[in-house]
Protein backbone atom coordinates (compact mmCIF):
# COMPACT_ATOMS: atom_id res chain seq x y z
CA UNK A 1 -20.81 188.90 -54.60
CA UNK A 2 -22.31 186.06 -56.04
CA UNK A 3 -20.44 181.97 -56.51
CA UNK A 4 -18.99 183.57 -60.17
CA UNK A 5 -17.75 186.31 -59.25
CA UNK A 6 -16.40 184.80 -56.34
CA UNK A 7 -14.16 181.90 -58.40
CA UNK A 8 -12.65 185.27 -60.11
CA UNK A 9 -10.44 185.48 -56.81
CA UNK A 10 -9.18 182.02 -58.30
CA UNK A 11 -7.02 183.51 -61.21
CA UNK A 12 -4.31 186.04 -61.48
CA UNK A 13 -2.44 187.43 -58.27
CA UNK A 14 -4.41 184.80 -56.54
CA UNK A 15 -2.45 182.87 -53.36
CA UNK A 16 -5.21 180.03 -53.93
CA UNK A 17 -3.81 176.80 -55.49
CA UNK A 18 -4.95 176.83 -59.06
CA UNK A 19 -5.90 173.00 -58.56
CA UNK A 20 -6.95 173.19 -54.88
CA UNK A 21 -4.24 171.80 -53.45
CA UNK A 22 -3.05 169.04 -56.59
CA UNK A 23 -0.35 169.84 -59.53
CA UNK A 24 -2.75 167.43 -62.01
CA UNK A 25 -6.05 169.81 -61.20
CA UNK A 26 -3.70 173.18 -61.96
CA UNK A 27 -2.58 171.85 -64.90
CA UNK A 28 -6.65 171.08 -66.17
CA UNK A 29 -7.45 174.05 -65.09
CA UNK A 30 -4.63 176.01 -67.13
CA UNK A 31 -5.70 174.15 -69.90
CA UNK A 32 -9.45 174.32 -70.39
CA UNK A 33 -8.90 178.42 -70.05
CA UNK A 34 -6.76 177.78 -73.52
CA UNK A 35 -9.22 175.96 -74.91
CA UNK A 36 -7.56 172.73 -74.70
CA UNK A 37 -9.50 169.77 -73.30
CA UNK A 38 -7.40 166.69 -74.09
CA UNK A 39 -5.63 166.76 -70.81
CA UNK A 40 -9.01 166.51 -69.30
CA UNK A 41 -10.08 163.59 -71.61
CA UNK A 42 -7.13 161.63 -70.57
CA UNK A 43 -6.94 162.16 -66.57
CA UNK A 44 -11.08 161.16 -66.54
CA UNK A 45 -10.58 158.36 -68.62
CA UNK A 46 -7.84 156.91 -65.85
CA UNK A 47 -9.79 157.94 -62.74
CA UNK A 48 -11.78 154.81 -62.78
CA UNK A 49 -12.61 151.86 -60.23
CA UNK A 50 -11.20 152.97 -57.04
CA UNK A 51 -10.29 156.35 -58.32
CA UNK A 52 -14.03 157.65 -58.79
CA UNK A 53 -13.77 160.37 -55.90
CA UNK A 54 -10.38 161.83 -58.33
CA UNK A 55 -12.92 161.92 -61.26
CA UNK A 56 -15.87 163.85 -59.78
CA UNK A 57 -13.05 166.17 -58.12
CA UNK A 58 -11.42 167.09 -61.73
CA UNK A 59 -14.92 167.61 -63.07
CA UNK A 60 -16.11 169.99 -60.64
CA UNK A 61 -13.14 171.57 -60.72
CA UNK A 62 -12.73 172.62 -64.24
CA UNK A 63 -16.51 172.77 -65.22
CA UNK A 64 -16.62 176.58 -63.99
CA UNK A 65 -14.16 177.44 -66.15
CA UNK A 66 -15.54 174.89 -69.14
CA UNK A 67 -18.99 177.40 -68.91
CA UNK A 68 -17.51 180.37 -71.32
CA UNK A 69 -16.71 177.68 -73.85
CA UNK A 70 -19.88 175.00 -74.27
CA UNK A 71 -20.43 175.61 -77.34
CA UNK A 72 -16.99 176.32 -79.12
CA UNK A 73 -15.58 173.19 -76.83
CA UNK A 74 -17.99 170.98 -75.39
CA UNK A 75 -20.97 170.62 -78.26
CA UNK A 76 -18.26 170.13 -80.75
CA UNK A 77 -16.10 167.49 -79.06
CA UNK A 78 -19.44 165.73 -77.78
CA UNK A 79 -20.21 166.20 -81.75
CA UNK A 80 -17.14 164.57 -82.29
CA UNK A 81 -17.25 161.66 -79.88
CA UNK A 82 -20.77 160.54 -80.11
CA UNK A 83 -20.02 157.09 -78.41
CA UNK A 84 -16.89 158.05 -75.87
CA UNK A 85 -18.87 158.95 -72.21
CA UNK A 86 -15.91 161.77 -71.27
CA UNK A 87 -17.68 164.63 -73.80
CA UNK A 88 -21.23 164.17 -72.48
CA UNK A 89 -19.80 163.68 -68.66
CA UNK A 90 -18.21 166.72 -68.71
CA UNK A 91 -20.86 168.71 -70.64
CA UNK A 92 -23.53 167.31 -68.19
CA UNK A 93 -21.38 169.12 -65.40
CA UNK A 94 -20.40 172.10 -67.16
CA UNK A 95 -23.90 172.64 -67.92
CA UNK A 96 -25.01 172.67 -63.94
CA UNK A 97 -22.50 175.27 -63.41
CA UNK A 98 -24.21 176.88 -66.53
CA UNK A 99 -27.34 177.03 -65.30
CA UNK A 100 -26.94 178.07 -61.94
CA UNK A 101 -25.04 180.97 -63.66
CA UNK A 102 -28.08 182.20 -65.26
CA UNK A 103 -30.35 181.76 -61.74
CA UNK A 104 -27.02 183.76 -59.63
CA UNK A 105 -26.48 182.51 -56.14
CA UNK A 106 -29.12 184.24 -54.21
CA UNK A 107 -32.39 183.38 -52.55
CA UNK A 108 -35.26 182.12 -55.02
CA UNK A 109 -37.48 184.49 -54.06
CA UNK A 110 -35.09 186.77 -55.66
CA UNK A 111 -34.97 185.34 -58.61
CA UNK A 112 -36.54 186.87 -61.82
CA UNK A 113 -38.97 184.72 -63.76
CA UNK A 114 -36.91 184.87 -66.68
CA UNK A 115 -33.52 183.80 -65.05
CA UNK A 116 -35.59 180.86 -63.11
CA UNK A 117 -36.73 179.96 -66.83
CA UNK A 118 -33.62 179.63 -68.29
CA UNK A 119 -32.06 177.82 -65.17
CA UNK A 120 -34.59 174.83 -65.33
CA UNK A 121 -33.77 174.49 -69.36
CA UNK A 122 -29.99 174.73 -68.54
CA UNK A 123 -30.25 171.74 -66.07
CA UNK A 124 -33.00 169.27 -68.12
CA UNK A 125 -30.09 169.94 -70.73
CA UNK A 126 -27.49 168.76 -68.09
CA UNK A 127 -29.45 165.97 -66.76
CA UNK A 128 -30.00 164.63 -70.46
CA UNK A 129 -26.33 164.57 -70.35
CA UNK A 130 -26.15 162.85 -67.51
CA UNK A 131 -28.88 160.03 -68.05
CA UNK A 132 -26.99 159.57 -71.36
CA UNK A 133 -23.71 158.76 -69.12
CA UNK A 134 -25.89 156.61 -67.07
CA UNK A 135 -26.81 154.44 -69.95
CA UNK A 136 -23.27 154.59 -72.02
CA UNK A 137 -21.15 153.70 -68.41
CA UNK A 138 -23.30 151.76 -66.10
CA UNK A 139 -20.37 151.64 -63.69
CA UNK A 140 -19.26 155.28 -62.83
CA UNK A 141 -21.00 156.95 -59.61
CA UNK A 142 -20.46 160.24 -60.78
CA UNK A 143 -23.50 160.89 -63.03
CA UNK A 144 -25.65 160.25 -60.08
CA UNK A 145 -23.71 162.45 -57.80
CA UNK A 146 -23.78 165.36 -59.81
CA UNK A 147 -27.76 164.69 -60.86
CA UNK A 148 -28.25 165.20 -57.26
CA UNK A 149 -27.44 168.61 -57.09
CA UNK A 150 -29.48 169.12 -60.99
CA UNK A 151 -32.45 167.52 -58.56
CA UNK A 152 -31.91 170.19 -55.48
CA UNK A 153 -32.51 172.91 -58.45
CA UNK A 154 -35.43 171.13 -60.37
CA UNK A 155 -37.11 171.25 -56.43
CA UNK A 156 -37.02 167.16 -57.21
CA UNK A 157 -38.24 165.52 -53.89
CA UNK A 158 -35.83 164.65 -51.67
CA UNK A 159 -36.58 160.93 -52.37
CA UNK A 160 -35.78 161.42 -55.82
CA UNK A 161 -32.05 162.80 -53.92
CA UNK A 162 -31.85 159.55 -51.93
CA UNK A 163 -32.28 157.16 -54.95
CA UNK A 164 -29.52 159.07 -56.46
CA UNK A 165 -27.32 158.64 -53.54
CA UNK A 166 -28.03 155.18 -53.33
CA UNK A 167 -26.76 154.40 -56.63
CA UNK A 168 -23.77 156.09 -56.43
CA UNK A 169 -22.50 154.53 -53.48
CA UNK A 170 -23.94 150.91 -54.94
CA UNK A 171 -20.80 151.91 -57.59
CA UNK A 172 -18.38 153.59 -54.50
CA UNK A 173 -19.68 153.09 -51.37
CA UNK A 174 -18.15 156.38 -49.54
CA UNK A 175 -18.77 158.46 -52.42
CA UNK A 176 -17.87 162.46 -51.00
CA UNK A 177 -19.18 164.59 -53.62
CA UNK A 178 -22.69 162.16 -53.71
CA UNK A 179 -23.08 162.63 -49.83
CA UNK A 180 -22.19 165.90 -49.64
CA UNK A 181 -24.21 167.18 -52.39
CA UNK A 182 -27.64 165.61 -50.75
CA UNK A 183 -26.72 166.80 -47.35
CA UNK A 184 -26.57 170.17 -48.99
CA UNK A 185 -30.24 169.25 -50.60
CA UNK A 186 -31.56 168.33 -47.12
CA UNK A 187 -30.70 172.03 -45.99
CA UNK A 188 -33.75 173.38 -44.52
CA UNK A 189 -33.24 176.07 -46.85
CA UNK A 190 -33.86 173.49 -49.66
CA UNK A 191 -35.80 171.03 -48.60
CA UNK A 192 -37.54 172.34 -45.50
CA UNK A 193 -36.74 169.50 -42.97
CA UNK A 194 -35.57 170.40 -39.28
CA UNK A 195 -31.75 170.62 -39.18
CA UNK A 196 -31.60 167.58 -37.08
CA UNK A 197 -33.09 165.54 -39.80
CA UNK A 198 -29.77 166.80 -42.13
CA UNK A 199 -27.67 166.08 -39.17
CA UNK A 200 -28.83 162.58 -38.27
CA UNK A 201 -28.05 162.02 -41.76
CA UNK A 202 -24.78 163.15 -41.85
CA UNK A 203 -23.65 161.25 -38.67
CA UNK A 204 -24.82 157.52 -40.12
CA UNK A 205 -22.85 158.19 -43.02
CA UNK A 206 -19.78 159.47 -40.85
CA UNK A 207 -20.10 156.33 -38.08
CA UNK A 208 -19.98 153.77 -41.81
CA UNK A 209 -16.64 155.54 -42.56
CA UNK A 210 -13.72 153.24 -43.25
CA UNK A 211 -10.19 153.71 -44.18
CA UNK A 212 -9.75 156.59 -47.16
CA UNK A 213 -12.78 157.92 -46.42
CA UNK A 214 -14.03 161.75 -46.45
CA UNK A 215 -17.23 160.81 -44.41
CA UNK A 216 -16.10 161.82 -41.10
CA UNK A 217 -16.34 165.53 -42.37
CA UNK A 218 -19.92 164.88 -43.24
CA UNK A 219 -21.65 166.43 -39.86
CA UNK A 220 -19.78 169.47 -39.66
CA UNK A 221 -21.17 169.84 -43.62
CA UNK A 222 -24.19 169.36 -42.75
CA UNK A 223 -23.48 171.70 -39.54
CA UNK A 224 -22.61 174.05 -42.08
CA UNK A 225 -25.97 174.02 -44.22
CA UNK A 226 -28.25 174.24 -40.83
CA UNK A 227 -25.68 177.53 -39.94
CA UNK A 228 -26.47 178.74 -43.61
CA UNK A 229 -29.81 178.51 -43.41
CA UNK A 230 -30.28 180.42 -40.06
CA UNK A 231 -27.94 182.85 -41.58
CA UNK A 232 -30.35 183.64 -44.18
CA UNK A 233 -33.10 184.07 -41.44
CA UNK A 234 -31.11 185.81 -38.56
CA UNK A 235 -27.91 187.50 -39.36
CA UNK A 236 -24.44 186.76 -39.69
CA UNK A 237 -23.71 188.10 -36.35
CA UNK A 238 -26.37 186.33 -34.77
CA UNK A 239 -24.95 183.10 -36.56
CA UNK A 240 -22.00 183.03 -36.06
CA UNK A 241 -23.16 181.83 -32.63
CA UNK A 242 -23.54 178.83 -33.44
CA UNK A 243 -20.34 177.56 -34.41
CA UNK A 244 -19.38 178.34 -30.99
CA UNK A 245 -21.79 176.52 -29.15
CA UNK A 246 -20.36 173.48 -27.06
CA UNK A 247 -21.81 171.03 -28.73
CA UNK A 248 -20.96 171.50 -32.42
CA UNK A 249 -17.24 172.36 -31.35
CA UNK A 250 -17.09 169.02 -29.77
CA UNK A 251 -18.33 167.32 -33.03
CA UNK A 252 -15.72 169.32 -35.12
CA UNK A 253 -12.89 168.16 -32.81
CA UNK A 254 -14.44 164.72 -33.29
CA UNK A 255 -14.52 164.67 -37.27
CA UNK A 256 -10.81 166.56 -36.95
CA UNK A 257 -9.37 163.58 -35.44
CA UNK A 258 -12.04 160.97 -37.11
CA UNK A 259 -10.58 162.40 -40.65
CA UNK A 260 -6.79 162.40 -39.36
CA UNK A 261 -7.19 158.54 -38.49
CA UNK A 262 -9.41 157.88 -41.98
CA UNK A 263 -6.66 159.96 -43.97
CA UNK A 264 -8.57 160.07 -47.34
CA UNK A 265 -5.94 160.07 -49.96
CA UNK A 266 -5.48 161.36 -53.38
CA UNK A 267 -6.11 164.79 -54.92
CA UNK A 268 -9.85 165.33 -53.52
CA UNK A 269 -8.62 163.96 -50.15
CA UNK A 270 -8.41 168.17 -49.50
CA UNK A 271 -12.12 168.62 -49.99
CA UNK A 272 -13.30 167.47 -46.77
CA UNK A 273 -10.59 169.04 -44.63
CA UNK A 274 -11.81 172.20 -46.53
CA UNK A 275 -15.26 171.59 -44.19
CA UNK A 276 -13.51 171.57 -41.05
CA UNK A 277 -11.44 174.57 -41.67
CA UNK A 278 -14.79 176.39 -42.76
CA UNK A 279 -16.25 175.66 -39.93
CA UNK A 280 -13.40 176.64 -37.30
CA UNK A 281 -12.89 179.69 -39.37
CA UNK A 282 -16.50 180.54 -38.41
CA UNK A 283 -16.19 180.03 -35.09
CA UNK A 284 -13.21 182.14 -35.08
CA UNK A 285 -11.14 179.15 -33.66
CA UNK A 286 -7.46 179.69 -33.99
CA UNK A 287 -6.80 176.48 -31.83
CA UNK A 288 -9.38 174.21 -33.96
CA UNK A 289 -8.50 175.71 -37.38
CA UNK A 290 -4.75 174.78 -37.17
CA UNK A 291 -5.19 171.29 -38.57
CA UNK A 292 -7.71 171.59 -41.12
CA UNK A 293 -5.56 174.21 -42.63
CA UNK A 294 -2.23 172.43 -42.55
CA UNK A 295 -3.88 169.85 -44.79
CA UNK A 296 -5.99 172.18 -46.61
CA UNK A 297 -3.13 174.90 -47.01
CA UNK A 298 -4.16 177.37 -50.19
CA UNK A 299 -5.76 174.37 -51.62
CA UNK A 300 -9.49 176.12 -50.98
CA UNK A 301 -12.05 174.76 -52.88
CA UNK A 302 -15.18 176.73 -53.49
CA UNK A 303 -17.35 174.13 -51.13
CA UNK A 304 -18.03 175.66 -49.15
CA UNK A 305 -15.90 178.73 -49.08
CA UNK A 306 -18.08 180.21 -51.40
CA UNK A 307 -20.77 180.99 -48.51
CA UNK A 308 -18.67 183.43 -47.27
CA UNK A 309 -18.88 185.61 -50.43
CA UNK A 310 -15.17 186.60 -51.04
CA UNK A 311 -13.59 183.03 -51.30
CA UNK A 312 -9.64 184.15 -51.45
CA UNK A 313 -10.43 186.87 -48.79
CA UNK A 314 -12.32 184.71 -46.47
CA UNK A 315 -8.89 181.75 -47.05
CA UNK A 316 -6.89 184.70 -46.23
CA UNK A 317 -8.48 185.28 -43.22
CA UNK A 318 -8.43 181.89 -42.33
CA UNK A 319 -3.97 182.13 -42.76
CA UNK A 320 -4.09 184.96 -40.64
CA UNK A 321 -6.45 183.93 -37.46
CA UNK A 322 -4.24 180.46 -37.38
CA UNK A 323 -0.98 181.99 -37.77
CA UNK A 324 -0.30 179.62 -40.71
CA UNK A 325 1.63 181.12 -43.28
């Protein structure tokens, strides 16, 4: 089942919250389906300044659902707001979900020549959306974050990534969605490096982390992409081994209570908790799931859920093994 087909599990009869986890991201989400993106105009244009982390949260959170309707929606208002940066922002983002919708969520090597065609036009579409943010709103991180990932899927070099992340957190320092998107770039599955290198990464950012901040979830991320790329090599049997070695358990119960004494606040604050319950839900950790998943609760957002294939099953799951209803 591939990252589409997966968000399906997102809609009706679904015990997922709508908004993972906030009332403000249900209600976007409700909307865009109907067509309607003025609510989505208005809550971007107030997530500003300190509130960038809320704006990069709303946009990949409704851009899935924006795909279906680029050009009845998003060309036409961009059409019809040449100099507002909201239109072009959220086409820029819709389109990355666009294109990776024509390449599917598989291995490249599996990917036909004509699908890999159409998903490097899709994102030089969505980057040209982006740059043109860049220029129109020098301020906001969130073009850069989200070029990151158009940069992972243009096989950009990774110090292309890096320059990316540095200007987004030159605009907000502990940025969650810039940091997490290049430690999922320096994956070895991406990028090639050792998984220490995406883990030595990960635990500088975490040991900057200051009060609000998301960044002590950062190494079990990046714990996450070095599992997901041995998966692809060895077996999810064989790798679900690692989540239970010593080690990484005793770094998960270090970014637990890290993030608890952080307490990122706000409606992405449920993103990173949604790494730590990943994680103890693949080592099949009743005990270490518990907290994640209180904070999480049925807010699941598809990062990273979606590497287990069925994204409401594998939340389910998650309910069960803790005993949280």
């Amino acid at each position: 089942m591939g990252l589409f087909d997966s968000l399906k599990s997102m809609f009706a009869g679904s015990r997922l919250h709508p908004g993972a986890g906030d009332a403000t991201g249900a209600m976007l989400v409700d909307a865009v389906k109907r067509y309607d993106v003025s609510s989505t105009n208005t809550v971007l244009l107030t997530t500003r300044d300190m509130l960038w982390n809320d704006r990069a949260f709303y946009l990949d959170l409704v851009s899935p659902h924006l795909v279906p309707h680029l050009g009845v929606l998003c060309d036409a208002w961009c059409g019809n707001e040449p100099h507002s940066v909201v239109p072009f922002l959220v086409r820029g983002v819709t389109r990355i979900d666009w294109a990776w919708q024509a390449r599917g969520s598989g291995a490249g090597a599996g990917v036909g020549s004509g699908a890999a065609n159409l998903f490097q036009q899709r994102l030089t579409l969505a980057r040209q959306d982006l740059d043109l943010v860049i220029q129109m709103d020098p301020s906001d991180p969130t073009p850069y974050a989200f070029a990151i990932k158009v940069a992972r899927g243009q096989d950009a070099d990774l110090a292309v990534g890096r320059q990316l992340l540095a200007e987004a957190c030159k605009r907000q320092p502990d940025h969650w969605l810039a940091h997490q998107q290049l430690v999922v770039a320096m994956a070895p599955k991406w990028s090639g490096l050792p998984g220490e290198a995406v883990l030595d990464f990960a635990r500088a950012a975490a040991a900057r982390a200051e009060t609000l901040s998301g960044l002590p979830a950062l190494p079990i991320a990046a714990h996450i992409e070095v599992w997901n790329s041995q998966l692809m090599d060895i077996g999810e049997a064989a790798a679900r081994a690692y989540f239970k070695q010593p080690a990484v358990l005793a770094e998960l119960d270090h970014a637990i209570a890290a993030l608890e004494q952080t307490a990122p606040m706000g409606p992405w604050a449920t993103l990173p908790w949604n790494v730590l319950a990943y994680a103890a839900f693949i080592a099949e950790d009743a005990a270490r799931l518990r907290v994640p998943l209180t904070h999480m609760g049925w807010g699941a957002f598809r990062y990273p859920w979606y590497y287990s294939g069925d994204l409401e099953g594998a939340v389910k799951q998650a309910h069960k093994l803790s005993g949280i209803p």
